[in-house]
Protein backbone atom coordinates (compact mmCIF):
# COMPACT_ATOMS: atom_id res chain seq x y z
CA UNK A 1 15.35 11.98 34.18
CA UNK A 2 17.73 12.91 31.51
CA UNK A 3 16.66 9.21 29.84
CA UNK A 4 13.25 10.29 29.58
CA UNK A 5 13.94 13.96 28.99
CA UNK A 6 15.81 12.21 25.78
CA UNK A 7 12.75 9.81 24.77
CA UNK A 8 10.37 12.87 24.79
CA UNK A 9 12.66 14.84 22.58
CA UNK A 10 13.21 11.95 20.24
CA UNK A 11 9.36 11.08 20.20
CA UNK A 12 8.51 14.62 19.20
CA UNK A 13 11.28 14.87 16.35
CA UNK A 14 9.68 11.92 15.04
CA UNK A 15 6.27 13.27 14.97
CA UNK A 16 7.59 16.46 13.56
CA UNK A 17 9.11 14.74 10.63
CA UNK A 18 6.31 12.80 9.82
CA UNK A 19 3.47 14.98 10.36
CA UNK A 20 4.87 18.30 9.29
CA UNK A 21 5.54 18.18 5.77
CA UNK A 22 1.73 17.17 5.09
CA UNK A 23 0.10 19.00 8.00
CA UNK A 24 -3.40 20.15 6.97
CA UNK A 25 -4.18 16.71 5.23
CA UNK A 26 -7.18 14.82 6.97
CA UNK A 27 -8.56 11.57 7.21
CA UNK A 28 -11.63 10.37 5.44
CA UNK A 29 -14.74 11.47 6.07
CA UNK A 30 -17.22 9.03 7.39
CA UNK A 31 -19.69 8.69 4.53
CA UNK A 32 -22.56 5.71 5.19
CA UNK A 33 -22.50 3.14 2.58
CA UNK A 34 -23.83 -0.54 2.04
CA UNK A 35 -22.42 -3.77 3.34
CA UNK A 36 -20.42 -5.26 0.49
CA UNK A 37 -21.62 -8.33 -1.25
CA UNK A 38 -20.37 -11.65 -0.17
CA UNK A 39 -18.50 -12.80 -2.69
CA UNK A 40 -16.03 -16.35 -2.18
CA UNK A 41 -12.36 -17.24 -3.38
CA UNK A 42 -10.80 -15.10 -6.13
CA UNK A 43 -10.95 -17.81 -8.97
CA UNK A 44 -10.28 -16.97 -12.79
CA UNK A 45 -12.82 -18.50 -13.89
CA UNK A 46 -15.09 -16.30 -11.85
CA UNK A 47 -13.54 -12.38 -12.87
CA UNK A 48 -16.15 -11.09 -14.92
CA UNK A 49 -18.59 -12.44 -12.56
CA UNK A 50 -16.89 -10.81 -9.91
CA UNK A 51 -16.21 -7.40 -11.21
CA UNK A 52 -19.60 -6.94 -12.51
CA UNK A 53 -21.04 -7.82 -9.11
CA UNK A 54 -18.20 -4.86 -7.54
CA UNK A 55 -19.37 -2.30 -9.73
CA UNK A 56 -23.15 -2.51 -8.37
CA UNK A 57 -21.65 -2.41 -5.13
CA UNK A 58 -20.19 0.71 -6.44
CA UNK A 59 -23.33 2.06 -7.96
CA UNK A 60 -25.06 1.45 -4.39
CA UNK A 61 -22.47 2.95 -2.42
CA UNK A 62 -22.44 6.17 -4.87
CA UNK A 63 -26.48 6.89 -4.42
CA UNK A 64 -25.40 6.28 -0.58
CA UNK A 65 -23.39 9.28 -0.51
CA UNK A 66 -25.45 11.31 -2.99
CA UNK A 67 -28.21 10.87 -0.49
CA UNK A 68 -25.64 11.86 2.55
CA UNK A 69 -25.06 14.71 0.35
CA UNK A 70 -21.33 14.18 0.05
CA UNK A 71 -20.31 15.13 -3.74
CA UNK A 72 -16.67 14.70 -3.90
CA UNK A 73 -17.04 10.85 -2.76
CA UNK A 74 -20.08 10.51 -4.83
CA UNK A 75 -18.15 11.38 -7.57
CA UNK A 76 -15.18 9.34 -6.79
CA UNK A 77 -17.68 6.54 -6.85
CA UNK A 78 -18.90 7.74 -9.83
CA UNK A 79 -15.38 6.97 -11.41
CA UNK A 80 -14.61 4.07 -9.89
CA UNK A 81 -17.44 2.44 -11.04
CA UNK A 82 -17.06 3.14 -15.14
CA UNK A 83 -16.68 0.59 -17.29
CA UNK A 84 -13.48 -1.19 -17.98
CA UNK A 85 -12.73 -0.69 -14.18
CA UNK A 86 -12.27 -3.93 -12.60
CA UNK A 87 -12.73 -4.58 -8.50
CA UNK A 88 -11.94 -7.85 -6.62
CA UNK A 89 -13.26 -6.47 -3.39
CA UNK A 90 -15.12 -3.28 -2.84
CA UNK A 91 -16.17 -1.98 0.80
CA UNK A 92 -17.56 1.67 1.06
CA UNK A 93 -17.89 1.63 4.71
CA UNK A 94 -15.29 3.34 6.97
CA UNK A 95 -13.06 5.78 4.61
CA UNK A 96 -13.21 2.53 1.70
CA UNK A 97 -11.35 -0.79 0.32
CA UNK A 98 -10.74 -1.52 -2.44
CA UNK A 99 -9.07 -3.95 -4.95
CA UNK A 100 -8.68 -3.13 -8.04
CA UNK A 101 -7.28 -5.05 -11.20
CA UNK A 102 -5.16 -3.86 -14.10
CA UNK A 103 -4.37 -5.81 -17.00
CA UNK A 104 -5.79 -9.58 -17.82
CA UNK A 105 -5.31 -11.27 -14.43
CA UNK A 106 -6.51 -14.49 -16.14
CA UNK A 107 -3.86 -14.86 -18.22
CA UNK A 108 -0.88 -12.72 -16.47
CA UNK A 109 2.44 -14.64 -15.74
CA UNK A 110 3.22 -11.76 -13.09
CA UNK A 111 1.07 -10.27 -10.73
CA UNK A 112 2.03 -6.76 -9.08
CA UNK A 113 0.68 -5.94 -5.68
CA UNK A 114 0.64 -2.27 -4.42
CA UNK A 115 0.50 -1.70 -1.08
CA UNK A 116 -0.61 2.11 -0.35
CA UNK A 117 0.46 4.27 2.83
CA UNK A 118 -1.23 7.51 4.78
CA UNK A 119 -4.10 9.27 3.85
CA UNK A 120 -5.71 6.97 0.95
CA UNK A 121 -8.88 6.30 0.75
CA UNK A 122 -11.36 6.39 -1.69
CA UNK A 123 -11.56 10.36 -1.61
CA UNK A 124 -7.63 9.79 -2.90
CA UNK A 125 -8.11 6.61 -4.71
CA UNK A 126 -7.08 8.50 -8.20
CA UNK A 127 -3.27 8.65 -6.74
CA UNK A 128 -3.20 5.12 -6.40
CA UNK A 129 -4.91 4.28 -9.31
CA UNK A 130 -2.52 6.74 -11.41
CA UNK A 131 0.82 4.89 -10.13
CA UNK A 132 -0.72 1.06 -10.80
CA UNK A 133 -1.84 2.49 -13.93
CA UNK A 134 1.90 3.71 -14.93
CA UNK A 135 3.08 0.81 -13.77
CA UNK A 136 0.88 -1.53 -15.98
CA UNK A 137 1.36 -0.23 -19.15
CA UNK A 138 5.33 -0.24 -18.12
CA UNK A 139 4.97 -3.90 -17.38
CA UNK A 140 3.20 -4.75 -20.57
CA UNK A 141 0.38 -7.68 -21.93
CA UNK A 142 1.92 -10.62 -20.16
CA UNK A 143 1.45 -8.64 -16.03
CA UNK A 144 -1.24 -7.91 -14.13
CA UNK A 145 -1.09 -5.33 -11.47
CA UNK A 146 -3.30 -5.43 -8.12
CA UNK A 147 -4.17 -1.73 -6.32
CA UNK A 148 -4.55 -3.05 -2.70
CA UNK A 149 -6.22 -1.11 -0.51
CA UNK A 150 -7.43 -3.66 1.91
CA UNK A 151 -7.45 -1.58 5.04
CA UNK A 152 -8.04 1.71 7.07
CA UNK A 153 -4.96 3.79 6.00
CA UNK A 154 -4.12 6.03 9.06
CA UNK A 155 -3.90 9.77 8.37
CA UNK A 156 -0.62 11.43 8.02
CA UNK A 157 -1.57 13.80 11.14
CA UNK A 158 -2.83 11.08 12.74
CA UNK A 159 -0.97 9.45 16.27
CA UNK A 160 -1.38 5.75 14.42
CA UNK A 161 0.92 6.89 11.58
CA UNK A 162 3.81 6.47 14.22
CA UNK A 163 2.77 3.00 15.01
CA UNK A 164 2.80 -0.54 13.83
CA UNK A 165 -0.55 -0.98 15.11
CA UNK A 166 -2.70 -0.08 11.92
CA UNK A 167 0.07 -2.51 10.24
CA UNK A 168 -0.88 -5.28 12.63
CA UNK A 169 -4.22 -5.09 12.20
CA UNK A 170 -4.34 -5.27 8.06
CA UNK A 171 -1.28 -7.25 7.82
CA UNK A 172 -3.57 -10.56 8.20
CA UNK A 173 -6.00 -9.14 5.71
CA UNK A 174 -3.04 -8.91 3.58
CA UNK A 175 -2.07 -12.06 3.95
CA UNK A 176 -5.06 -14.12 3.39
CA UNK A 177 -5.44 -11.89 -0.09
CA UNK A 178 -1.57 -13.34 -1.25
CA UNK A 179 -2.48 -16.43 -0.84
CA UNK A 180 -5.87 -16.34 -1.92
CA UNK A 181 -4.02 -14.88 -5.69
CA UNK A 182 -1.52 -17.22 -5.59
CA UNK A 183 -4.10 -19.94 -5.16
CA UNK A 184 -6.43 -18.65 -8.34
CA UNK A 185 -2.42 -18.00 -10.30
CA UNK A 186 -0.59 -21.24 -9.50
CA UNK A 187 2.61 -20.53 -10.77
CA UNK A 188 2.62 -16.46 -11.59
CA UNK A 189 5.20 -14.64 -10.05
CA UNK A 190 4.22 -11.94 -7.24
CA UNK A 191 5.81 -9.07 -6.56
CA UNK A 192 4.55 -6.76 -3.59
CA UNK A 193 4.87 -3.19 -3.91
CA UNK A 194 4.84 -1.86 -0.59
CA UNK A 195 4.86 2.46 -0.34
CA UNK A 196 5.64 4.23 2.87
CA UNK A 197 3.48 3.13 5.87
CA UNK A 198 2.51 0.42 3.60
CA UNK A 199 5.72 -0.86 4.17
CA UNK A 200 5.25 -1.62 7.49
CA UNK A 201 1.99 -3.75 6.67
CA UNK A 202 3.94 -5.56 4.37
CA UNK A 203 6.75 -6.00 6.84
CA UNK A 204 4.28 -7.40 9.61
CA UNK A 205 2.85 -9.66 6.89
CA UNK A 206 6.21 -10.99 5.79
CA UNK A 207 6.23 -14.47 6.74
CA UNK A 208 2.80 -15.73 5.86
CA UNK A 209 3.46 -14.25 2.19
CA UNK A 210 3.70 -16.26 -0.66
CA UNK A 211 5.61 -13.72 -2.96
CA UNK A 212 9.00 -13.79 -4.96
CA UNK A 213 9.27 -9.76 -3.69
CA UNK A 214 8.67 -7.52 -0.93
CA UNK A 215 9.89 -4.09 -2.45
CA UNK A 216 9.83 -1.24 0.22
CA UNK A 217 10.35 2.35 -1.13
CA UNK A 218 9.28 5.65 0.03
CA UNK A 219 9.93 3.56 3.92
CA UNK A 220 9.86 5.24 7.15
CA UNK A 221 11.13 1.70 8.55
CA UNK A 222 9.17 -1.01 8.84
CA UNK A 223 9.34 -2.03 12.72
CA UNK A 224 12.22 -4.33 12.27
CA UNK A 225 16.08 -4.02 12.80
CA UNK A 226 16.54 -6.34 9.33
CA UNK A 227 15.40 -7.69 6.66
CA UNK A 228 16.16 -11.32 7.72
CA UNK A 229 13.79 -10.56 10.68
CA UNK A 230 10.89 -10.35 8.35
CA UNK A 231 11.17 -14.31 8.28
CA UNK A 232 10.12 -14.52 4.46
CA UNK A 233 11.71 -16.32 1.41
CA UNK A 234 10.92 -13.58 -0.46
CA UNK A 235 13.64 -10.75 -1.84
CA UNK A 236 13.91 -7.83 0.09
CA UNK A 237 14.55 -4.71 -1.78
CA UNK A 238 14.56 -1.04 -0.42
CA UNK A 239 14.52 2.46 -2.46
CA UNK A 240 13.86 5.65 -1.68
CA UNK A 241 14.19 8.82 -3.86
CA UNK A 242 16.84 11.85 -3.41
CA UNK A 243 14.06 14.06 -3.29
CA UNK A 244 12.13 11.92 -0.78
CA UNK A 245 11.26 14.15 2.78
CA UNK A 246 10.90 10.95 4.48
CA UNK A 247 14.51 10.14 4.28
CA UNK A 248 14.64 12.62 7.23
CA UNK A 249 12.91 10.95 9.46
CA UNK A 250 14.83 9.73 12.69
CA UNK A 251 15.20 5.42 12.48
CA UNK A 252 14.46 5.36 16.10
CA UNK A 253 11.57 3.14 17.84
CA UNK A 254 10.77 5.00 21.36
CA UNK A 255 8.89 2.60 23.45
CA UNK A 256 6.57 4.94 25.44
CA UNK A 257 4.39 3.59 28.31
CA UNK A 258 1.80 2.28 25.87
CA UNK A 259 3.01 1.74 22.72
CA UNK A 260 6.16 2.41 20.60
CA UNK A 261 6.63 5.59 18.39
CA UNK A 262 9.17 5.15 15.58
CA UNK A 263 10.29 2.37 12.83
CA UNK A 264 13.89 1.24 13.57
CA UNK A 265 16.54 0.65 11.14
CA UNK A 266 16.37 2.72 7.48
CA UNK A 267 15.26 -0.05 4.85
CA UNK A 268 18.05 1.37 2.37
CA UNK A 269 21.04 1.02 5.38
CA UNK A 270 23.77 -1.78 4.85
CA UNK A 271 22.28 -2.38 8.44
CA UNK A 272 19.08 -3.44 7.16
CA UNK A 273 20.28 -5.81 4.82
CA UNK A 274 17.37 -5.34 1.70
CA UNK A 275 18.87 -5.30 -1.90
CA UNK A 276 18.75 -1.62 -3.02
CA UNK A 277 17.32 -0.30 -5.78
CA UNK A 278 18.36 2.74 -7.63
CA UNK A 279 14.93 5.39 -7.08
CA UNK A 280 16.57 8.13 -9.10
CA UNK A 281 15.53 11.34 -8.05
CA UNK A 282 11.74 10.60 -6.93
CA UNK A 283 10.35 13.10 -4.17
CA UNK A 284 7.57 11.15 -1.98
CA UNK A 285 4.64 10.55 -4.23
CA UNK A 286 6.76 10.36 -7.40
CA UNK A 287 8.19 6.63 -7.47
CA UNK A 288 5.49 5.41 -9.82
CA UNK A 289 5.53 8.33 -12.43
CA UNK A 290 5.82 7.67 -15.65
CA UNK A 291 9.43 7.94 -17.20
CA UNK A 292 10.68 7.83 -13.60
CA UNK A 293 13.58 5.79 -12.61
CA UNK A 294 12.14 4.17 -9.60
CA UNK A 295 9.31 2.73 -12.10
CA UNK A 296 12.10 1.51 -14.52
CA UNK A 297 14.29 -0.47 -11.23
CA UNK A 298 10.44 -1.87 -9.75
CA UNK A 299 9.50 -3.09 -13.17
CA UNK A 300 12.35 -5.22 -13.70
CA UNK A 301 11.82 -6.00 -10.50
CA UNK A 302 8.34 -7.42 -11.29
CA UNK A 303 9.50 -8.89 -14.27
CA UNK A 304 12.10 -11.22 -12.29
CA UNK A 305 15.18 -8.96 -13.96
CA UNK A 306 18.17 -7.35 -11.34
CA UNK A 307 17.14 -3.80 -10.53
């Protein structure tokens, strides 16, 4: 009795630290759009071919939700689709996906991948874009970096942002893109980039990942005791910022009759084993401001250079 008495308490301390310092945000809005155009392989040869083809699937999904009468994701579209913007994959359906491209991925020697956590979508796609954006011009000419939002993002007030199963389910999808880049870049270095709950997709994707880095920051855990149980060749580093609120959330995994609640081990522990970086002072959604110190360690990161 007391055992269970304990779980419960533990389960809703976790839940409390997740949910409560965001509580009021929501999960996006189910706005119709198009079925995305089949497009094949990433290839370089094939970019402007494929970006031009994204941004129609753009334009499409924009008069979609103009008709729907939804304004704020019409004009995210609207944004998305100027030009200059360049999409690997674009999906309008379900809350969005989206890749997106910054810099010259033809001719990049080093290719960053962000990862995104809770609550983005394409309503919220400016937050991600603002970070890869920050994080491009810090890398310079000779990088590329990748905005990957490849899957359903769970909400942060939403029971899945306590699980690995969102993670399990895009974790594939996030596999097959890594190697599908690393096919079209033989030889480029990639980095992942993995932020909060995006951290445990890139955790469950781990082994199949053909990467040099798997950098974790802003973690509540990733589902793992270690870092060697992620199974990858890749480097494991961990950061998280002083003013970070998810650095109190309890390392605990609960299992509960149907699933488990909780992440394990804290990515920046000795425990965990990942090389940590120095994140300065960054509060959640800070690591990827400009003049930050988080974006100064992840950049030499990226460019193969200690942390």
């Amino acid at each position: 009795m007391a055992s269970r008495l304990r779980r419960a308490l533990l389960a809703a301390l976790v839940t409390a630290s997740v949910v409560v310092p965001l509580v009021g945000a929501s999960g996006p809005g189910e706005v119709p759009a198009p079925k995305p155009v089949a497009l094949g392989p990433v290839s370089v040869a094939g970019l402007q071919e494929r970006y031009a083809a994204n941004r129609e699937g753009i334009r499409a999904a924009e008069r979609m939700a103009d008709r729907h009468g939804d304004r704020r994701r019409a004009a995210a579209l609207r944004t998305m689709r100027k030009p200059g913007r360049r999409f690997l994959s674009f999906d309008g359906r379900d809350g969005g996906r989206a890749v997106e491209v910054y810099g010259d991925l033809g001719r990049a020697r080093r290719v960053a991948v962000l990862v995104p956590g809770s609550d983005t979508s394409l309503d919220t796609y400016a937050r991600l874009r603002n970070g890869a954006l920050a994080l491009s011009r810090r890398l310079g000419e000779k990088a590329a970096v990748v905005s990957w939002l490849g899957y359903r993002t769970p909400g942060t007030v939403e029971p899945e942002v306590l699980t690995t199963g969102t993670a399990d389910s895009a974790a594939p999808r996030l596999t097959s893109f890594v190697r599908e880049l690393a096919a079209a870049k033989p030889g480029a270095r990639i980095s992942l980039l993995c932020h909060s709950y995006g951290s445990v997709v890139c955790a469950r994707a781990a082994h199949g990942l053909d990467a040099e880095d798997i950098v974790l920051y802003g973690s509540p855990g990733t589902g793992f005791d270690s870092a060697r149980q992620l199974r990858t060749r890749a480097t494991v580093w961990a950061g998280r910022g002083g003013s970070d609120w998810i650095g109190g959330v309890p390392h605990v995994r609960i299992p509960l009759l149907v699933t488990t609640v909780g992440f394990g081990t804290d990515p920046v522990s000795r425990e965990f084993g990942a090389r940590v970086f120095d994140a300065g002072d960054a509060g959640h959604s800070d690591y990827l401001k400009p003049g930050s110190t988080a974006l100064a360690s992840m950049s030499r990161i990226v460019a193969g250079r200690d942390a």
